[in-house]
C-alpha atoms as a PDB file:
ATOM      1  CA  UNK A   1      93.959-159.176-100.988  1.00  0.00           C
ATOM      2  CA  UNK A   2      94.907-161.164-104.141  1.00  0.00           C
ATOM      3  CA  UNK A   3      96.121-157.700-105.577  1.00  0.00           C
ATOM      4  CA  UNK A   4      98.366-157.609-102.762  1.00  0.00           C
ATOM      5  CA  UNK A   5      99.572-161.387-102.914  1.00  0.00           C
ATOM      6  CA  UNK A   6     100.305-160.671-106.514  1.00  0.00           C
ATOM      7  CA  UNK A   7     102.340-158.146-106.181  1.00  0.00           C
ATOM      8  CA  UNK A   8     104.749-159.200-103.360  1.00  0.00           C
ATOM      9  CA  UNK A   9     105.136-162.184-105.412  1.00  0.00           C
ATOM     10  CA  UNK A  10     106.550-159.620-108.246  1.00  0.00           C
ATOM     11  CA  UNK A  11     108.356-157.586-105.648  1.00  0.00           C
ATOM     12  CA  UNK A  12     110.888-160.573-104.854  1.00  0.00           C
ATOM     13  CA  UNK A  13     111.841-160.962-108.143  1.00  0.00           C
ATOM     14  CA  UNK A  14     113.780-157.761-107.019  1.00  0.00           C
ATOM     15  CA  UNK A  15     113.941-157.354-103.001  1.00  0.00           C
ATOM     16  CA  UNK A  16     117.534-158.986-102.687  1.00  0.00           C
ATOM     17  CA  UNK A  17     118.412-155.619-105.100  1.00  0.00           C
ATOM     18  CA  UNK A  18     116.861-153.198-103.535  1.00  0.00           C
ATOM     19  CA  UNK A  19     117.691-154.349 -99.914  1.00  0.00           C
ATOM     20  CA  UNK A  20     121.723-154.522-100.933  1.00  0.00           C
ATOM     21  CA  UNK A  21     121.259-150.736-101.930  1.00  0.00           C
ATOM     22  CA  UNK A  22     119.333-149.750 -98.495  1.00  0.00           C
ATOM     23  CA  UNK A  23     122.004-151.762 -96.740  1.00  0.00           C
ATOM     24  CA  UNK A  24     125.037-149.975 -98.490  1.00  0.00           C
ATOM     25  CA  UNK A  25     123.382-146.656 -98.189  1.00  0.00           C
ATOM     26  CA  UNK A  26     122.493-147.466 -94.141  1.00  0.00           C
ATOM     27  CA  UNK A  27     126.381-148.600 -93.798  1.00  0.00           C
ATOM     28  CA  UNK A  28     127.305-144.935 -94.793  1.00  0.00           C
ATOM     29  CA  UNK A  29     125.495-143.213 -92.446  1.00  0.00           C
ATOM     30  CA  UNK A  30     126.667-145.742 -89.668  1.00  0.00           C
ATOM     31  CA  UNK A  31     130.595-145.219 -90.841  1.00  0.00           C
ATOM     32  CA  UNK A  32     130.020-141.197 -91.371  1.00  0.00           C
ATOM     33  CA  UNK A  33     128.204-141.649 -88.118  1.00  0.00           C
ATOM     34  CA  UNK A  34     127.049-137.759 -86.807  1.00  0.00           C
ATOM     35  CA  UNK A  35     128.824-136.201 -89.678  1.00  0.00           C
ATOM     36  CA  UNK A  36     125.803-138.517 -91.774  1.00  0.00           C
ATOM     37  CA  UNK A  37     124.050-135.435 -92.167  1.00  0.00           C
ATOM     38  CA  UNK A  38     126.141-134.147 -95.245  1.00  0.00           C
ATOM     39  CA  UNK A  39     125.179-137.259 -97.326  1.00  0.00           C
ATOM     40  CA  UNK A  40     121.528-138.106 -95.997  1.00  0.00           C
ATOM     41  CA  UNK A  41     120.362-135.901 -99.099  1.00  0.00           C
ATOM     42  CA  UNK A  42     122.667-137.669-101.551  1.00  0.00           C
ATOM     43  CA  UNK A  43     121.578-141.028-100.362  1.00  0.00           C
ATOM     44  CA  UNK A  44     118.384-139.897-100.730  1.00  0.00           C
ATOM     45  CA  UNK A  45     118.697-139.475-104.710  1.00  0.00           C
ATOM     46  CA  UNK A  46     120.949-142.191-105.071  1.00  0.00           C
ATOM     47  CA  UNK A  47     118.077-144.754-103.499  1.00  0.00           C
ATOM     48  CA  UNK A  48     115.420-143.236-105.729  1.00  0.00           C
ATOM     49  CA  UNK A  49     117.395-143.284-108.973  1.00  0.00           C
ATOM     50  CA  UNK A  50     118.757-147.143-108.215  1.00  0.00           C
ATOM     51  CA  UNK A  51     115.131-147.815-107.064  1.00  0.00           C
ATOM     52  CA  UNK A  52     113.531-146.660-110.942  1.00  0.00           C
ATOM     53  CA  UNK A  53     117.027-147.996-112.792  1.00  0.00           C
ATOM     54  CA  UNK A  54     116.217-151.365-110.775  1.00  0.00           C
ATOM     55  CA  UNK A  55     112.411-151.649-111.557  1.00  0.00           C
ATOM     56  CA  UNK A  56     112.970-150.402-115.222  1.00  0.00           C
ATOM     57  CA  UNK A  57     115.419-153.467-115.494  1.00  0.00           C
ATOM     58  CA  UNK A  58     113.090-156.113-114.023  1.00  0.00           C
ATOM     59  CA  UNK A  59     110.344-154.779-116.061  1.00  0.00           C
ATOM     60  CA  UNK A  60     112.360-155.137-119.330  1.00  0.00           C
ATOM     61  CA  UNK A  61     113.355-158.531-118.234  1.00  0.00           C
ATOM     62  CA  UNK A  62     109.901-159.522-117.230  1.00  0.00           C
ATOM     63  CA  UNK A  63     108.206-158.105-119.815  1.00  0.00           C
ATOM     64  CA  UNK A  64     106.534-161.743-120.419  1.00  0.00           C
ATOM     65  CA  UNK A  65     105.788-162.167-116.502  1.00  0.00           C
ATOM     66  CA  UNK A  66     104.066-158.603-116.474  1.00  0.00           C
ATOM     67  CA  UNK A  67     101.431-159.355-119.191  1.00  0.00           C
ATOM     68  CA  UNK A  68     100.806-162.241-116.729  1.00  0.00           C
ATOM     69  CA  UNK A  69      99.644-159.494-113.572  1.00  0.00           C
ATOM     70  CA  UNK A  70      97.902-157.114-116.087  1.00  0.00           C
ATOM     71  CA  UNK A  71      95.713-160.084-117.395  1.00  0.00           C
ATOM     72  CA  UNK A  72      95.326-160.721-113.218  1.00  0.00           C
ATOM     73  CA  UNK A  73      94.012-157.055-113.353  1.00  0.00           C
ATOM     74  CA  UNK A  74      97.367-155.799-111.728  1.00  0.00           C
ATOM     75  CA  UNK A  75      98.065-152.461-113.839  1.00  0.00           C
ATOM     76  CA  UNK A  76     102.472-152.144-114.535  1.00  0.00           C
ATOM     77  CA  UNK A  77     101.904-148.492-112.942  1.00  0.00           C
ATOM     78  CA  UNK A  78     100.117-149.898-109.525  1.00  0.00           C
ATOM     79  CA  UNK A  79     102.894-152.569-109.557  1.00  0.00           C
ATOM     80  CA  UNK A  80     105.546-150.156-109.709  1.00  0.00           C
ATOM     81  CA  UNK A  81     103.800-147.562-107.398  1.00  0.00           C
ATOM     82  CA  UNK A  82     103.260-149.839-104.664  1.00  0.00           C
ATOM     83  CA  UNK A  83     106.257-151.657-104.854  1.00  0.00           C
ATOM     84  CA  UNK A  84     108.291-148.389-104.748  1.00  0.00           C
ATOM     85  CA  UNK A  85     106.687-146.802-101.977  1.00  0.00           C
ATOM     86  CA  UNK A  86     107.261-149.769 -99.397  1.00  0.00           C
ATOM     87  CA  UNK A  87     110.747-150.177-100.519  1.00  0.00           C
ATOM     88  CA  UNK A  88     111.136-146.469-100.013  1.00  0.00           C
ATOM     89  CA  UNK A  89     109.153-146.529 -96.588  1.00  0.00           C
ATOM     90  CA  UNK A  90     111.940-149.533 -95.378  1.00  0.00           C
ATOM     91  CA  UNK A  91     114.578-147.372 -96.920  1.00  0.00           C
ATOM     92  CA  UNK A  92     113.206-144.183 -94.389  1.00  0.00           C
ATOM     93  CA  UNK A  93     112.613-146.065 -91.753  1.00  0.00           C
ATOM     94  CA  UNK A  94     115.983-147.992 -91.639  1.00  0.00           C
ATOM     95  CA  UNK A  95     117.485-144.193 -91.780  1.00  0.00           C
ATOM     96  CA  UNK A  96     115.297-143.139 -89.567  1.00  0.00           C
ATOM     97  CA  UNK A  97     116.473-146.051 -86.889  1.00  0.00           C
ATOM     98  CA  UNK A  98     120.214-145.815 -87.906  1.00  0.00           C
ATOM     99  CA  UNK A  99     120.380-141.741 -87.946  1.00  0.00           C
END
């Protein structure tokens, strides 16, 4: 449990970012509307590549902060794994609701 506490408190350093990106990419398949289905697969890519460019910034920018978790016994890798598989999951299930 304080694994988890630990790292949602990392994970808002950078929520605003990633929520922006699922919003943008969730606007384009509401304008494209049934026609969405020719740019689900680009969205796709273009969610996972901002989602590692965005975490690979914070972590430079954190680098500090992140010696903080690992000392807490919060690995960088388990940060980043976790972190990007819920942001994903909101990202699928926001297409999922939209589409």
């Amino acid at each position: 449990m304080r694994q988890l506490k630990l790292i949602v408190r990392f994970y808002r350093e950078f929520a605003f970012a990633d929520f922006l990106i699922t919003l943008s990419c969730m606007s384009l398949v509401w304008y494209y509307g049934k026609e969405s289905d020719k740019i689900i697969g680009v969205l796709l890519w273009f969610k996972f590549i901002t989602m590692i460019g965005i975490f690979y910034f914070v972590s430079q920018s954190k680098k500090k902060q992140l010696y903080y978790y690992q000392n807490l016994g919060v690995t960088k890798l388990r940060i980043g794994v976790l972190t990007s598989i819920f942001d994903f999951a909101v990202f699928l299930l926001a297409l999922i609701i939209i589409h």
